[in-house]
Protein backbone atom coordinates (compact mmCIF):
# COMPACT_ATOMS: atom_id res chain seq x y z
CA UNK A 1 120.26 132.21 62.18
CA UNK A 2 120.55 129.77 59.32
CA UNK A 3 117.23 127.60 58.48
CA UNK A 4 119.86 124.18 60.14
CA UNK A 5 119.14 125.61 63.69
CA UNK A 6 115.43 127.04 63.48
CA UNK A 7 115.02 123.15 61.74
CA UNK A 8 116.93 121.80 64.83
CA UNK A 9 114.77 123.96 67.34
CA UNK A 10 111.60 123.39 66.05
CA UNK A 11 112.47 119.79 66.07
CA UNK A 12 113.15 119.77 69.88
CA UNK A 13 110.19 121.74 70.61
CA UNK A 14 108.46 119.03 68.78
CA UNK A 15 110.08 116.07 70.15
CA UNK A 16 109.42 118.42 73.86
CA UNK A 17 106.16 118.44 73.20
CA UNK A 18 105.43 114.92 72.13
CA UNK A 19 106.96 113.86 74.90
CA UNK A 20 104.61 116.07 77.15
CA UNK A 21 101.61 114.49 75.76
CA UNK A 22 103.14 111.44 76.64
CA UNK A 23 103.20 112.49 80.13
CA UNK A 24 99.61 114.10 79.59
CA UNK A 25 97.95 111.26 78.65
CA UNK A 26 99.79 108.65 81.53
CA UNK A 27 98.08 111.10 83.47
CA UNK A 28 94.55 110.70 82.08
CA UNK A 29 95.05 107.39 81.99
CA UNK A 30 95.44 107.25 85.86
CA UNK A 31 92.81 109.95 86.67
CA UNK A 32 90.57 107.82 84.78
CA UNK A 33 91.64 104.58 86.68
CA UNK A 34 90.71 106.64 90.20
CA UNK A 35 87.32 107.95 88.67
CA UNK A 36 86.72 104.22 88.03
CA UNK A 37 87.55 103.02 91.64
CA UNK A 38 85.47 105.69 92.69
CA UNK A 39 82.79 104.39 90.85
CA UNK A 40 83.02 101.36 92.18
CA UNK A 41 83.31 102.30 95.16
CA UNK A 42 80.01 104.31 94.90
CA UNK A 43 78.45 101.57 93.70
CA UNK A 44 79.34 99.30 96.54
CA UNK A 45 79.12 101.52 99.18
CA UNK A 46 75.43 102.92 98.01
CA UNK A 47 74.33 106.18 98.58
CA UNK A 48 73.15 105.53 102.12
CA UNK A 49 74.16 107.27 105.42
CA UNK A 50 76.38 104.08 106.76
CA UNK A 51 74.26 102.23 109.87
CA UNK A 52 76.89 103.09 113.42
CA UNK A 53 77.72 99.41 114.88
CA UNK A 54 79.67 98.97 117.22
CA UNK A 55 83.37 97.32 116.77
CA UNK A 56 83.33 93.08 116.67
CA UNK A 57 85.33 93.20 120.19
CA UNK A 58 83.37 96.00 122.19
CA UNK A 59 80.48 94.20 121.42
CA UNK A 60 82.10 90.43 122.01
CA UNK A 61 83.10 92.11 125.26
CA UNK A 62 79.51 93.18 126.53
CA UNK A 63 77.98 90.00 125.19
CA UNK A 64 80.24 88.28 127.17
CA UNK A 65 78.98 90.36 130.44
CA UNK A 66 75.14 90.30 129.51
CA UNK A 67 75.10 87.03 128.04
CA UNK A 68 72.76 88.81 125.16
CA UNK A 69 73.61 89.61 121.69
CA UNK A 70 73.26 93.15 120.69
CA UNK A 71 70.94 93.20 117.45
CA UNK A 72 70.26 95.96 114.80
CA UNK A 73 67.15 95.61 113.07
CA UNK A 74 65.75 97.48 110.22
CA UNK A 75 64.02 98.09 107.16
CA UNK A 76 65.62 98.23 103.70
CA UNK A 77 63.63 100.55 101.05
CA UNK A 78 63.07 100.76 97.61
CA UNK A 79 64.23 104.16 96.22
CA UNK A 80 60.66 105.07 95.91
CA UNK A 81 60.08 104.29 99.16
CA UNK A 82 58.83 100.89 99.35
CA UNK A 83 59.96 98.57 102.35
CA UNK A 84 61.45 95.18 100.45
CA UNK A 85 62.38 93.88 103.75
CA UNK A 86 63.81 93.86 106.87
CA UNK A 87 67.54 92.94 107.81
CA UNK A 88 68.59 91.80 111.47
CA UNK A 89 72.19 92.35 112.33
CA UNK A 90 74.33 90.87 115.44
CA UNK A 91 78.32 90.58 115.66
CA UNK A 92 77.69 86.94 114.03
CA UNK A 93 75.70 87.42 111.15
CA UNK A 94 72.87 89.31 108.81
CA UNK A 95 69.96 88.48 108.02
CA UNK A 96 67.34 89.69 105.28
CA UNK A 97 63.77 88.62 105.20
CA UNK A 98 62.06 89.90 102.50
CA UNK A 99 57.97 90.95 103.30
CA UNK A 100 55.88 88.35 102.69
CA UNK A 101 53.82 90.64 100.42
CA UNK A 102 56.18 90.96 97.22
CA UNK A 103 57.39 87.33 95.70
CA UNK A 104 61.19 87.79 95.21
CA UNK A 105 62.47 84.78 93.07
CA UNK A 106 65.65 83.65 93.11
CA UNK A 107 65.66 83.96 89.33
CA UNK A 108 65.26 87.37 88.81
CA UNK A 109 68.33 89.29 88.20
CA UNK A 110 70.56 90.77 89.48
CA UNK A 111 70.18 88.44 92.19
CA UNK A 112 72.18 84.80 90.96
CA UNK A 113 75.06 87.23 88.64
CA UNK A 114 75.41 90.37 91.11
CA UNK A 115 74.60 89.83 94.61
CA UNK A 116 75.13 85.30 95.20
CA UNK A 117 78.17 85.50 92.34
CA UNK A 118 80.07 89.34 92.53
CA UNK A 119 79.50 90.06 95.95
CA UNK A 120 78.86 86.83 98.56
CA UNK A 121 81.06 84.77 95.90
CA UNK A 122 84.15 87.07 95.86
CA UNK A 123 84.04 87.81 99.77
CA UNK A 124 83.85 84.33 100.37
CA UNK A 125 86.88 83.05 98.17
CA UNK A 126 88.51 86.35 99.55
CA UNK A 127 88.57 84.70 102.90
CA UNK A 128 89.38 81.53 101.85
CA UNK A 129 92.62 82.87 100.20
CA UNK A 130 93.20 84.97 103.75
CA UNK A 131 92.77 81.59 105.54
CA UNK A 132 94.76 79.77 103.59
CA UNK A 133 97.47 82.17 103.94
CA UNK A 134 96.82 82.21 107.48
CA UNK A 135 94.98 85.57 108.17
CA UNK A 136 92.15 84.48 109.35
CA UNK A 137 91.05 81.13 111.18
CA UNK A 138 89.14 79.24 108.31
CA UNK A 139 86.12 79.16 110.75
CA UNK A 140 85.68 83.00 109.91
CA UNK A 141 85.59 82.47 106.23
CA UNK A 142 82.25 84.23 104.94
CA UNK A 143 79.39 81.48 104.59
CA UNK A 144 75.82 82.59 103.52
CA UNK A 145 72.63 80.38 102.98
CA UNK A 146 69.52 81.42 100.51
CA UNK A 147 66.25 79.89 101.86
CA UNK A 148 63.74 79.42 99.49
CA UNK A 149 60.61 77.81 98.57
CA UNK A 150 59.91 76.37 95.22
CA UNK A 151 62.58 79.36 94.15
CA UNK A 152 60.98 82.12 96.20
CA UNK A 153 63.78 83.71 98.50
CA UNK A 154 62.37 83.42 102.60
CA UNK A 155 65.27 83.76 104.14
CA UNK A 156 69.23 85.66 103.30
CA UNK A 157 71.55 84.41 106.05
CA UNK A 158 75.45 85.68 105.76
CA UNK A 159 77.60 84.27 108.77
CA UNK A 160 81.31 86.00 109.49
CA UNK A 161 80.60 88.94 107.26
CA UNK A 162 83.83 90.54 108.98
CA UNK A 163 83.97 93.99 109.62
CA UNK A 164 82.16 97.16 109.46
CA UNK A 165 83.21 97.89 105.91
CA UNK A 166 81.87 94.41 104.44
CA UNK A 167 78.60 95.01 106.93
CA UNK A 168 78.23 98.40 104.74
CA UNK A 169 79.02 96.85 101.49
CA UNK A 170 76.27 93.70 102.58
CA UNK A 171 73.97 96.53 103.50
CA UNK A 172 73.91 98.21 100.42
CA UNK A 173 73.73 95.66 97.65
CA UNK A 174 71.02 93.93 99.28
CA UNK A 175 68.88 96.83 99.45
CA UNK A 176 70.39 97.99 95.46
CA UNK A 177 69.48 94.18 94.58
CA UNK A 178 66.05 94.11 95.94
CA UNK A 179 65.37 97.05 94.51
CA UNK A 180 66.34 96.16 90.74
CA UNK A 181 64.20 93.29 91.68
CA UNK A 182 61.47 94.93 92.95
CA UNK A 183 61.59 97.21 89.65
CA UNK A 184 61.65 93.64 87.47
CA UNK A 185 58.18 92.73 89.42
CA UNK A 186 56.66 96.03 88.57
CA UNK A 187 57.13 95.77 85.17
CA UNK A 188 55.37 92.42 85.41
């Protein structure tokens, strides 16, 4: 074999193998694109055992025949243990109370940038682009309401928080909110 074909071999092997590591690296690219999601998932999702609720129309249904909302109350924890509150929810809306004992103020972060702006911010625009597009009935667009006094948070209401998915989402960034917070106060 003259030194013309082992040039002309080695230069497809090379050009075979560039274009593998093209392919290689496309693939990275997207495995690191679903280990991102996944993330963020995670993050959203928290690392609690999702509260069972029943679905919007069972419960409609036996509301309708018992005239009496069904209501899910309980505490949400710190991850050391510590109860920052308590959170009441019904087919119409949740709402956290923090205890009276621990002064949560509304400018503390991550409250205003991760919990008002990322997360009751995006799902309500998110439902005003579905109700503009004519999805959903723009009286089921997300709404929330902070009470506070003189910047102390009383009161978290969130009205048409949708399904069981955005209940679990709700869920878990209040409780990974409060509990950033509740690590700020510590630390004086």
């Amino acid at each position: 074999m003259s030194t013309e074909d082992e040039t002309r071999k080695l230069l497809k092997i090379r050009e075979d193998l560039a274009s593998r590591i093209g392919r290689l690296q496309e693939e990275i690219e997207d495995l690191r694109r679903a280990n991102a999601e996944i993330d963020g998932l995670i993050v959203r999702q928290g690392f609690r055992q999702p509260v069972p609720t029943k679905t919007r129309k069972a419960t409609e249904s036996e509301d309708d025949a018992s005239g009496v909302e069904e209501e899910d109350t309980h505490s949400v924890k710190s991850k050391s243990g510590m109860t920052l509150g308590t959170l009441q929810v019904n087919n119409e809306e949740v709402v956290f109370e923090p205890v009276s004992g621990l002064v949560f103020s509304m400018s503390i972060p991550p409250f205003q940038s991760f919990l008002v702006e990322r997360v009751f911010d995006n799902m309500r625009s998110t439902d005003e682009e579905r109700a503009t597009q004519g999805e959903i009935p723009p009286e089921e667009v997300l709404s929330y309401t902070v009470e506070a006094e003189q910047g102390r948070i009383k009161r978290i209401v969130v009205r048409n928080y949708g399904g069981e998915r955005r209940l679990r989402e709700i869920q878990s960034s209040l409780r990974w909110t409060f509990d950033k917070m509740y690590d700020k106060l510590r630390q004086g």
